[in-house]
N, C-alpha and C. Protein backbone atom coordinates (compact mmCIF):
# COMPACT_ATOMS: atom_id res chain seq x y z
N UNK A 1 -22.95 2.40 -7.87
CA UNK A 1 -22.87 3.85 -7.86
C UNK A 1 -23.96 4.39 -8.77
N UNK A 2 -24.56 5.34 -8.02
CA UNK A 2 -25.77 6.09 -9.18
C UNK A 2 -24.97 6.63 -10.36
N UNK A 3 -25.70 6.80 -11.65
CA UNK A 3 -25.01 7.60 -12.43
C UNK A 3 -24.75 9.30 -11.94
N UNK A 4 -24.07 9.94 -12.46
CA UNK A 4 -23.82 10.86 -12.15
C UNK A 4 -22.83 11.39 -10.93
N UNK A 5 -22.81 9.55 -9.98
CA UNK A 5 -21.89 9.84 -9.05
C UNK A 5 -20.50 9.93 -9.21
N UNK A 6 -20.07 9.57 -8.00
CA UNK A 6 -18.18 9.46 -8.11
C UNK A 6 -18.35 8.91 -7.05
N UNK A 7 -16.71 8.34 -6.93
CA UNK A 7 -16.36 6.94 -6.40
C UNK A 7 -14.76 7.42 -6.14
N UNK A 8 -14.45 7.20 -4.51
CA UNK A 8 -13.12 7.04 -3.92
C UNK A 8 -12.56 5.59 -4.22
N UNK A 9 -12.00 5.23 -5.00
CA UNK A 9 -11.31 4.29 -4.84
C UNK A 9 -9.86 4.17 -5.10
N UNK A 10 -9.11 3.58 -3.79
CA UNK A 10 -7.47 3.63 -3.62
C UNK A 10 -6.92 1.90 -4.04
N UNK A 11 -6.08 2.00 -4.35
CA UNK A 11 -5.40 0.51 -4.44
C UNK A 11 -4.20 0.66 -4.33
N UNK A 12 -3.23 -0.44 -4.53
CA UNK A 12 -1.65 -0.46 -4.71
C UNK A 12 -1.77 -0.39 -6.13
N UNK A 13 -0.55 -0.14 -6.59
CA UNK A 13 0.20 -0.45 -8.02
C UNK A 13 1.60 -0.58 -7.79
N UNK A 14 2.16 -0.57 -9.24
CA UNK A 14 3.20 -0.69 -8.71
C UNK A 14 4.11 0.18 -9.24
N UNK A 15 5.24 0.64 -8.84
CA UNK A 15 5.76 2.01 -9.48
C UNK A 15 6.74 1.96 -10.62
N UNK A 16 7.50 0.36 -10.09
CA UNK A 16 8.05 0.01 -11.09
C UNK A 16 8.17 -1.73 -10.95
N UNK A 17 8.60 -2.81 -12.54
CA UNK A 17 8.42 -3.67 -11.55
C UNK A 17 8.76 -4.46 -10.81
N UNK A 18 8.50 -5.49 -9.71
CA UNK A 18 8.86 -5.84 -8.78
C UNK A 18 9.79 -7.27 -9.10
N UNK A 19 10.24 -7.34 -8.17
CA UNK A 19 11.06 -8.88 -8.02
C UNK A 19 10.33 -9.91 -7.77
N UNK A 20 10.11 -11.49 -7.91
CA UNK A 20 9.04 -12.24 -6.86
C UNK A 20 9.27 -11.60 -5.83
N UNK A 21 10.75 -11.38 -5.07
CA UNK A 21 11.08 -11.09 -3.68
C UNK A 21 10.41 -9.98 -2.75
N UNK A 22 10.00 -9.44 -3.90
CA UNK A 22 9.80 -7.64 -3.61
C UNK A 22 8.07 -7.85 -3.29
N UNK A 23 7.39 -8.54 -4.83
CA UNK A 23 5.83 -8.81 -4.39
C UNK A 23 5.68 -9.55 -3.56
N UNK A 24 6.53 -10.62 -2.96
CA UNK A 24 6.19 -11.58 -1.90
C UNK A 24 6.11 -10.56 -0.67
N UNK A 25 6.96 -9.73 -0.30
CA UNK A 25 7.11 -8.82 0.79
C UNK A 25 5.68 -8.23 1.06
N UNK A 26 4.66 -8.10 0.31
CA UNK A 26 3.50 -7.76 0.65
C UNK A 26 2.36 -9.28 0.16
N UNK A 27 2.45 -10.11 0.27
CA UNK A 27 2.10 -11.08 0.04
C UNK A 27 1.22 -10.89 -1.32
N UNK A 28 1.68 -10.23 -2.53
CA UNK A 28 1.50 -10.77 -3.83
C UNK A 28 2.48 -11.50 -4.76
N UNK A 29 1.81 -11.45 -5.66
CA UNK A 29 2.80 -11.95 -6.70
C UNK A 29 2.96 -11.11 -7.96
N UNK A 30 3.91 -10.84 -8.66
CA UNK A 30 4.35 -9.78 -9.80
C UNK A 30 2.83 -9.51 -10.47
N UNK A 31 2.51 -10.54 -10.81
CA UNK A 31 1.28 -10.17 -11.72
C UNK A 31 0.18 -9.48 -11.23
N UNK A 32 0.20 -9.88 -9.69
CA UNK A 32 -1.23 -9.28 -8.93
C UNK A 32 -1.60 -7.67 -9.38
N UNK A 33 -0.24 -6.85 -9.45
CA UNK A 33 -1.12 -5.69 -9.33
C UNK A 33 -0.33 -5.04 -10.94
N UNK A 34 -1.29 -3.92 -11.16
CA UNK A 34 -0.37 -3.24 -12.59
C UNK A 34 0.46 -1.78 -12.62
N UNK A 35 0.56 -1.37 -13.24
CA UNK A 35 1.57 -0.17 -12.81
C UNK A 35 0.17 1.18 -12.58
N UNK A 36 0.72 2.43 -12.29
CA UNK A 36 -0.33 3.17 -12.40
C UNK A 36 -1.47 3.28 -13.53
N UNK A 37 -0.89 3.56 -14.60
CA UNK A 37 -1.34 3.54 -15.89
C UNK A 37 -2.26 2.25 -16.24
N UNK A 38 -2.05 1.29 -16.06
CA UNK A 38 -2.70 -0.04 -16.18
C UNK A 38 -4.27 0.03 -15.18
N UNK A 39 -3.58 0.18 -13.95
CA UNK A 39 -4.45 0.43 -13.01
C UNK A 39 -6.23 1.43 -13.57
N UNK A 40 -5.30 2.71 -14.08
CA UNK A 40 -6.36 4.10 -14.63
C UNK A 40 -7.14 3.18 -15.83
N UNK A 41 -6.35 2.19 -16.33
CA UNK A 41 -7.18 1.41 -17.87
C UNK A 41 -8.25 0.94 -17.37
N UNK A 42 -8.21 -0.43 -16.36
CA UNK A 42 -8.80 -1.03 -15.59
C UNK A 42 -10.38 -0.59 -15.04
N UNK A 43 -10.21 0.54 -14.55
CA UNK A 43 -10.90 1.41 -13.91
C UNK A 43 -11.96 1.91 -15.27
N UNK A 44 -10.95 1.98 -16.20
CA UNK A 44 -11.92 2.84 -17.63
C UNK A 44 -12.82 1.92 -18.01
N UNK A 45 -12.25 0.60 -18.06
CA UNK A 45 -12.85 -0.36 -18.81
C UNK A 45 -13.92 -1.18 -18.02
N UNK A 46 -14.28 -0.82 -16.49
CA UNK A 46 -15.22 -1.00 -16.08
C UNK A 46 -16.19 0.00 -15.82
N UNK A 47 -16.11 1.27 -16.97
CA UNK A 47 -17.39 1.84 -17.12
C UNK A 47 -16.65 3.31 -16.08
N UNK A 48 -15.84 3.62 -15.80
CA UNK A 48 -15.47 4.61 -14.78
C UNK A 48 -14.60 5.67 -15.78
N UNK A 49 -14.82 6.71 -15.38
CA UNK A 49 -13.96 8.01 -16.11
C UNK A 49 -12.73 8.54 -14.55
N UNK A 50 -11.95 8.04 -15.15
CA UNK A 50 -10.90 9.17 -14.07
C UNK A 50 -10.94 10.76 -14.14
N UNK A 51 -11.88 11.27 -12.81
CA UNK A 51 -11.98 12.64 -12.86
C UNK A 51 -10.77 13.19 -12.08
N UNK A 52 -10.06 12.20 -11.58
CA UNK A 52 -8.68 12.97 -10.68
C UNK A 52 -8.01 11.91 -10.31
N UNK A 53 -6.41 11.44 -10.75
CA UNK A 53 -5.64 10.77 -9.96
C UNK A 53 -4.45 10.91 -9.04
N UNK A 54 -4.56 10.44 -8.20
CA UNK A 54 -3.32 10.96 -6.92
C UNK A 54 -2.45 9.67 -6.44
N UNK A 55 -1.37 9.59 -5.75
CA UNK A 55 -0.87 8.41 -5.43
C UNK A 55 0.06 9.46 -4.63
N UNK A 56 0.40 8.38 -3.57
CA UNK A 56 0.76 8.79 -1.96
C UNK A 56 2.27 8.83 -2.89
N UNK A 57 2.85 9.74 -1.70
CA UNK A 57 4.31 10.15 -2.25
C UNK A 57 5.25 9.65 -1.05
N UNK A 58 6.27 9.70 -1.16
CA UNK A 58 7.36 8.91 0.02
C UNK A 58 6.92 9.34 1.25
N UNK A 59 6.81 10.51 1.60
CA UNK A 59 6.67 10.92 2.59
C UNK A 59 5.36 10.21 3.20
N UNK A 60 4.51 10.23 2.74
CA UNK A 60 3.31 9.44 2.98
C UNK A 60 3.28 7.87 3.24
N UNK A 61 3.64 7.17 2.62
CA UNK A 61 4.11 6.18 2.88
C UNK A 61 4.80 5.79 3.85
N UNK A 62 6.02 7.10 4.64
CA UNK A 62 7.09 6.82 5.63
C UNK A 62 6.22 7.03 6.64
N UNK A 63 5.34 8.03 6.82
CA UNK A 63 4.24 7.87 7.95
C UNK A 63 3.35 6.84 8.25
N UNK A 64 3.17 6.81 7.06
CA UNK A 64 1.78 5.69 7.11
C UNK A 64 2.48 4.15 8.25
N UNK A 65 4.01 3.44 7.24
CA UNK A 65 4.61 2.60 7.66
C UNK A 65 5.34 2.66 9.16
N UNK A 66 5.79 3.61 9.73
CA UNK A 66 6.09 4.27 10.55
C UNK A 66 5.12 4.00 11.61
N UNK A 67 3.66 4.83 11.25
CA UNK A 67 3.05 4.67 11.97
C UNK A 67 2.02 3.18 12.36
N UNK A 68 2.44 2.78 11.45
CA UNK A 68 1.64 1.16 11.79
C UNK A 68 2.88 0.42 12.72
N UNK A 69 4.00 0.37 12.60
CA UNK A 69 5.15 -0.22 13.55
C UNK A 69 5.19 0.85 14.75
N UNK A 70 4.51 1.92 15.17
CA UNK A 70 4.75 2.99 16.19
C UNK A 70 4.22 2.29 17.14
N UNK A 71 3.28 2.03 17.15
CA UNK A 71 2.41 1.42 18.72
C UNK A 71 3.04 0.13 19.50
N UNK A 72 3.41 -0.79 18.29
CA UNK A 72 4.53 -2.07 18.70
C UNK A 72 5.15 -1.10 19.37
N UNK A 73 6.37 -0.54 18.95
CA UNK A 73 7.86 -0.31 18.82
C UNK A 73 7.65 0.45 20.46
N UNK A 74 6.62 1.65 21.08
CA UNK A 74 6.48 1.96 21.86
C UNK A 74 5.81 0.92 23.46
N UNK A 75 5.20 0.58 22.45
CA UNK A 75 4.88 -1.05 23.76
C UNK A 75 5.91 -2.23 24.35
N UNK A 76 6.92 -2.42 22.88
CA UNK A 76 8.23 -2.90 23.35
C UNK A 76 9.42 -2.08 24.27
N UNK A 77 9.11 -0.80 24.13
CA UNK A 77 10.42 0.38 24.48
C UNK A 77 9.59 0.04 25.97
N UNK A 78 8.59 0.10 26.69
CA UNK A 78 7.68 -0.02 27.99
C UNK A 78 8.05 -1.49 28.75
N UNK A 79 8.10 -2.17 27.67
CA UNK A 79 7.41 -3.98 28.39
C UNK A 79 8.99 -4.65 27.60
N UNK A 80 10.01 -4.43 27.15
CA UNK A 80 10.83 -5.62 26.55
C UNK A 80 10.45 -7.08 27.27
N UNK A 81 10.28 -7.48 28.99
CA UNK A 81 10.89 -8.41 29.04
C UNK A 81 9.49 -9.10 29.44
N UNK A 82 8.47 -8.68 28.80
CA UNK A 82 7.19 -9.46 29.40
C UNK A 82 7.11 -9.98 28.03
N UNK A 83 5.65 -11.16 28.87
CA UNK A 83 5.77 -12.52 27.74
C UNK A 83 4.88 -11.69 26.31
N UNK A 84 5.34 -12.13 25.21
CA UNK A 84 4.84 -11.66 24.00
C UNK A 84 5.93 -11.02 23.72
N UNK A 85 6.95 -9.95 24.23
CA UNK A 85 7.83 -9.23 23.56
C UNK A 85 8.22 -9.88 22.73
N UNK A 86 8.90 -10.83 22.65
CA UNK A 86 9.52 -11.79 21.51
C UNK A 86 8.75 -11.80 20.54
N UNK A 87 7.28 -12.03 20.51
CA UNK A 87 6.79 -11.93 19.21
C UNK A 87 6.23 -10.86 18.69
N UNK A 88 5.97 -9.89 19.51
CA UNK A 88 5.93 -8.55 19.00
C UNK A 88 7.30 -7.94 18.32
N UNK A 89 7.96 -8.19 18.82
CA UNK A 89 9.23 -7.56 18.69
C UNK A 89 9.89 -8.43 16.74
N UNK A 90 9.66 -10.14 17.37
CA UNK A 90 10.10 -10.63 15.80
C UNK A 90 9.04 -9.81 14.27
N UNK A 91 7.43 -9.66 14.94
CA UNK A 91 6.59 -9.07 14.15
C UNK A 91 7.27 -8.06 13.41
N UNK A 92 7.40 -6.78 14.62
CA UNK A 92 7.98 -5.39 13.51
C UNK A 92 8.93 -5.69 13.21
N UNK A 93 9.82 -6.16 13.63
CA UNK A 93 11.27 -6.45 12.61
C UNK A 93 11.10 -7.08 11.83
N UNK A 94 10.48 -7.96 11.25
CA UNK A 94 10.06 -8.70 9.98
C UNK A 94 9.11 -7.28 8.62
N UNK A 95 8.57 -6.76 9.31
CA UNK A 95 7.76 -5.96 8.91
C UNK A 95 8.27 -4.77 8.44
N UNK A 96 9.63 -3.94 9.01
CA UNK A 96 10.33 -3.10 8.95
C UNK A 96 11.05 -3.29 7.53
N UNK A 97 11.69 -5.06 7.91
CA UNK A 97 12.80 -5.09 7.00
C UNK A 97 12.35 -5.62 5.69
N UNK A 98 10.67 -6.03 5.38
CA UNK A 98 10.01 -5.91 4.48
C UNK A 98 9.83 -4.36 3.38
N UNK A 99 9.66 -3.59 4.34
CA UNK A 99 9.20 -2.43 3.81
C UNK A 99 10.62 -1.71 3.26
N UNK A 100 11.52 -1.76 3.99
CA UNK A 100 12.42 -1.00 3.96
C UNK A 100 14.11 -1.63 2.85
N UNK A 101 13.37 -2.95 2.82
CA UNK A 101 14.74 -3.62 2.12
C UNK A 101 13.37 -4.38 0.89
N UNK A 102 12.43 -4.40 0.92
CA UNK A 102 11.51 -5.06 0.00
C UNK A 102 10.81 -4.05 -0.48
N UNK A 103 9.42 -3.62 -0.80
CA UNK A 103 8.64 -3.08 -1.16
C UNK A 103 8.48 -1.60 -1.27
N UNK A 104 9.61 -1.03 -0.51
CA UNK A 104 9.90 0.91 -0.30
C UNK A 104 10.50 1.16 -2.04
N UNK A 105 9.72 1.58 -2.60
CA UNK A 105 9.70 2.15 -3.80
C UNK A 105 9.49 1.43 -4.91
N UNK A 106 9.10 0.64 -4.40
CA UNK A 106 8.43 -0.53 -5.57
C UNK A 106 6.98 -0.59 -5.57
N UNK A 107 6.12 -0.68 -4.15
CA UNK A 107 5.08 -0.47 -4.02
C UNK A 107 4.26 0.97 -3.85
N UNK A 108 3.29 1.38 -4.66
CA UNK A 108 2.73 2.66 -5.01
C UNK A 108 1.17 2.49 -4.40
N UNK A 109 1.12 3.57 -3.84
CA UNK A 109 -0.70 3.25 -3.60
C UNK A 109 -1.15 4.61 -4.38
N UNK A 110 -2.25 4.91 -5.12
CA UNK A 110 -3.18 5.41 -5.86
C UNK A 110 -4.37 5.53 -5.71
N UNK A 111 -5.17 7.28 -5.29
CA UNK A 111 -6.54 7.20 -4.97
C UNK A 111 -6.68 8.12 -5.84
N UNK A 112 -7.88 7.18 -6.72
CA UNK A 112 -8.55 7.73 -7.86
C UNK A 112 -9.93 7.88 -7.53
N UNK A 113 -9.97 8.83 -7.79
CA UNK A 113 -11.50 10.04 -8.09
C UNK A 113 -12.36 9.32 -9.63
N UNK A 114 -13.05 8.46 -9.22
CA UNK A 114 -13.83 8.06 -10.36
C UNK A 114 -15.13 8.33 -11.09
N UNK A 115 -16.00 8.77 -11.62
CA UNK A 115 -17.10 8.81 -12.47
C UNK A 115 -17.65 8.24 -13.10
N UNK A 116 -19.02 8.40 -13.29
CA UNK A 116 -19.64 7.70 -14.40
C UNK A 116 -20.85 8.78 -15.10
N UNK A 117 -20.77 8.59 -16.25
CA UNK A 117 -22.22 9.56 -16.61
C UNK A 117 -23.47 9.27 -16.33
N UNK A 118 -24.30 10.09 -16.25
CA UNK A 118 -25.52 10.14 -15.72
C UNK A 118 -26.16 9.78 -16.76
């Protein structure tokens, strides 16, 4: 990044912390990621000024997840008994009951507005 620029960068964190059970659900592990605050350090200490931080709120998340299982879930509601349903079908349900019994309020995503001086 030139000096003087800024920098979109989003990641996970975590909101609060997780179980192995909970980080396995997104294939990390407890340590992989840090809470928000940790995250904003991180960022400082490689030379970046946080000029603005944001992190997706439930609602955002319920779309986002929602909408990544929408296109399955509508291709299965069309086709149940053609070949692949079974594994489309085991896919989002694995994926659902990840999000929704694992990682739904444990996992945080965060897009920080970064800087550097010129």
């Amino acid at each position: 990044m030139r000096p003087g620029g800024r920098l979109l960068f989003g990641s996970g964190f975590w909101e609060r912390p997780p179980t192995p059970e909970q980080a396995a659900a997104v294939g990390f592990e407890p340590a992989s990621l840090s809470d928000l605050a940790g995250l904003v350090d991180l960022a400082v200490a490689a030379g970046f000024r946080p000029l603005y931080i944001q992190t997706a709120n439930r609602d955002e998340w319920e779309r986002f997840e929602s909408g990544y299982l929408s296109d399955g879930e509508a291709w299965l509601h069309r086709h149940a008994r053609v070949p692949g349903a079974v594994e489309v079908r085991a896919r989002a349900d694995t994926h659902r009951s990840e999000w929704l019994r694992g990682y739904r309020d444990v996992l945080g995503f965060a897009y920080l507005t970064l800087g550097r001086s010129a």
